[in-house]
Protein backbone atom coordinates (compact mmCIF):
# COMPACT_ATOMS: atom_id res chain seq x y z
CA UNK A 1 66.85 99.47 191.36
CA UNK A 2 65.30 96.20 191.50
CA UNK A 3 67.87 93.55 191.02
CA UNK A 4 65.54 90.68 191.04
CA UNK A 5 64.78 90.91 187.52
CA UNK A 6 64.13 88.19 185.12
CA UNK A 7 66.22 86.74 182.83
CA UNK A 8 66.90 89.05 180.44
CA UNK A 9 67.31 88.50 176.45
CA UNK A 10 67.83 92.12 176.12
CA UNK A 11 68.34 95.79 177.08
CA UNK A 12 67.67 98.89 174.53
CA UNK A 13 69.43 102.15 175.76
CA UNK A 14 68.45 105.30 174.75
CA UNK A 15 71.85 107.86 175.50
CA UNK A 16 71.02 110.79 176.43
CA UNK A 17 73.27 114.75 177.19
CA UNK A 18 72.61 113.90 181.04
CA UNK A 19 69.80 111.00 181.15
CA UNK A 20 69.59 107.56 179.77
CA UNK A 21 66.80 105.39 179.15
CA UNK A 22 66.52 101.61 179.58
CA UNK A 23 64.31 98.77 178.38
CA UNK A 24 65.00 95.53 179.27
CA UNK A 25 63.39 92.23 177.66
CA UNK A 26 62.77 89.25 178.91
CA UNK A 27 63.70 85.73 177.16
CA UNK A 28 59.82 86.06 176.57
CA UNK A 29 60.17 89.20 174.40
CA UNK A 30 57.79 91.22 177.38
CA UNK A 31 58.98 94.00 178.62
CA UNK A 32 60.49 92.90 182.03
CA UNK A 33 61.53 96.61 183.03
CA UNK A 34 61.94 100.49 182.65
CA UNK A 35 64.54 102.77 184.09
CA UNK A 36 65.73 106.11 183.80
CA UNK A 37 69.01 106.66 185.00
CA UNK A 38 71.70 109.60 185.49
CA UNK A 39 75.09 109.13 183.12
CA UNK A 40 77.24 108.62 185.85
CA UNK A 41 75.10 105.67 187.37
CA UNK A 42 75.60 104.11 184.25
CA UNK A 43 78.08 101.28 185.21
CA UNK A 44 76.69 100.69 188.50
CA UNK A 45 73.75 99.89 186.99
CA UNK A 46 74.81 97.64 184.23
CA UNK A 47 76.93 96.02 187.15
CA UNK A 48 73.73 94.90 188.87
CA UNK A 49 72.30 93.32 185.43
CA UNK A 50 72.94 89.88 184.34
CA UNK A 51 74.81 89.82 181.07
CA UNK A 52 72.90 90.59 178.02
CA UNK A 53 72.49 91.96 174.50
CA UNK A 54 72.31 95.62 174.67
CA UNK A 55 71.40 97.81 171.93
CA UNK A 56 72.05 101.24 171.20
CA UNK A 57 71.90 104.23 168.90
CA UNK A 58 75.20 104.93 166.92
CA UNK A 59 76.06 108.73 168.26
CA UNK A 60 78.88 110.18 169.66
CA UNK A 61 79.52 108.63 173.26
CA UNK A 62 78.10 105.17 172.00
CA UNK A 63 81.52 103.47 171.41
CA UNK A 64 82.50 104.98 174.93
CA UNK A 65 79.14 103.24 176.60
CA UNK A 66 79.91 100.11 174.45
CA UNK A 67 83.42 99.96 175.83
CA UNK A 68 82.10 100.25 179.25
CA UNK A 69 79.09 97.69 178.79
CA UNK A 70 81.97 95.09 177.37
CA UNK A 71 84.30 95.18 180.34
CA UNK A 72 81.12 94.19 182.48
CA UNK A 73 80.29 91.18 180.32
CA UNK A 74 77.42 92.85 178.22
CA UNK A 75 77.07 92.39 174.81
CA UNK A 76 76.48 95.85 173.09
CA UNK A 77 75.52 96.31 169.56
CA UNK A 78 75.53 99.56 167.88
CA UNK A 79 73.11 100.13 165.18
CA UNK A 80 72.16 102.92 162.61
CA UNK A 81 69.66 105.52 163.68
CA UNK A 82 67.37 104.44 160.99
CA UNK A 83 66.49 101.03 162.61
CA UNK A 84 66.34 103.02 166.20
């Protein structure tokens, strides 16, 4: 993973069975990157991203992956699936 991304206003994950999908924004609202990552690379990944917002679906394992993404200074927000 590239860790020499911009700053970052925000990060949209997508949970997944096995899989999880990331968007990141920039402070400019532009996509800054895309990732696809394995569950268990989860908090090594988040640990190489500077603090953010991160948004995610409300399912099952979303309070578990918001726990996570708190301890490592993120700020996650879980919202309904309609707005997703």
């Amino acid at each position: 993973m590239d860790t020499t991304v911009a700053p970052l206003a925000s990060i949209g994950v997508d949970i997944g069975k096995e899989v999880f999908h990331l968007v990141g924004f920039g402070t400019d609202g532009k996509i800054a990157f895309r990732r696809k990552i394995k569950r268990l690379a989860l908090i090594e990944t988040f640990k190489k991203l500077p603090s953010c917002i991160v948004g995610m679906e409300a399912c099952l394992s979303a309070h578990f992956v918001s726990r996570a993404l708190r301890k490592l200074g993120h700020e996650p927000r879980i919202i309904p699936a309609i707005y997703a």
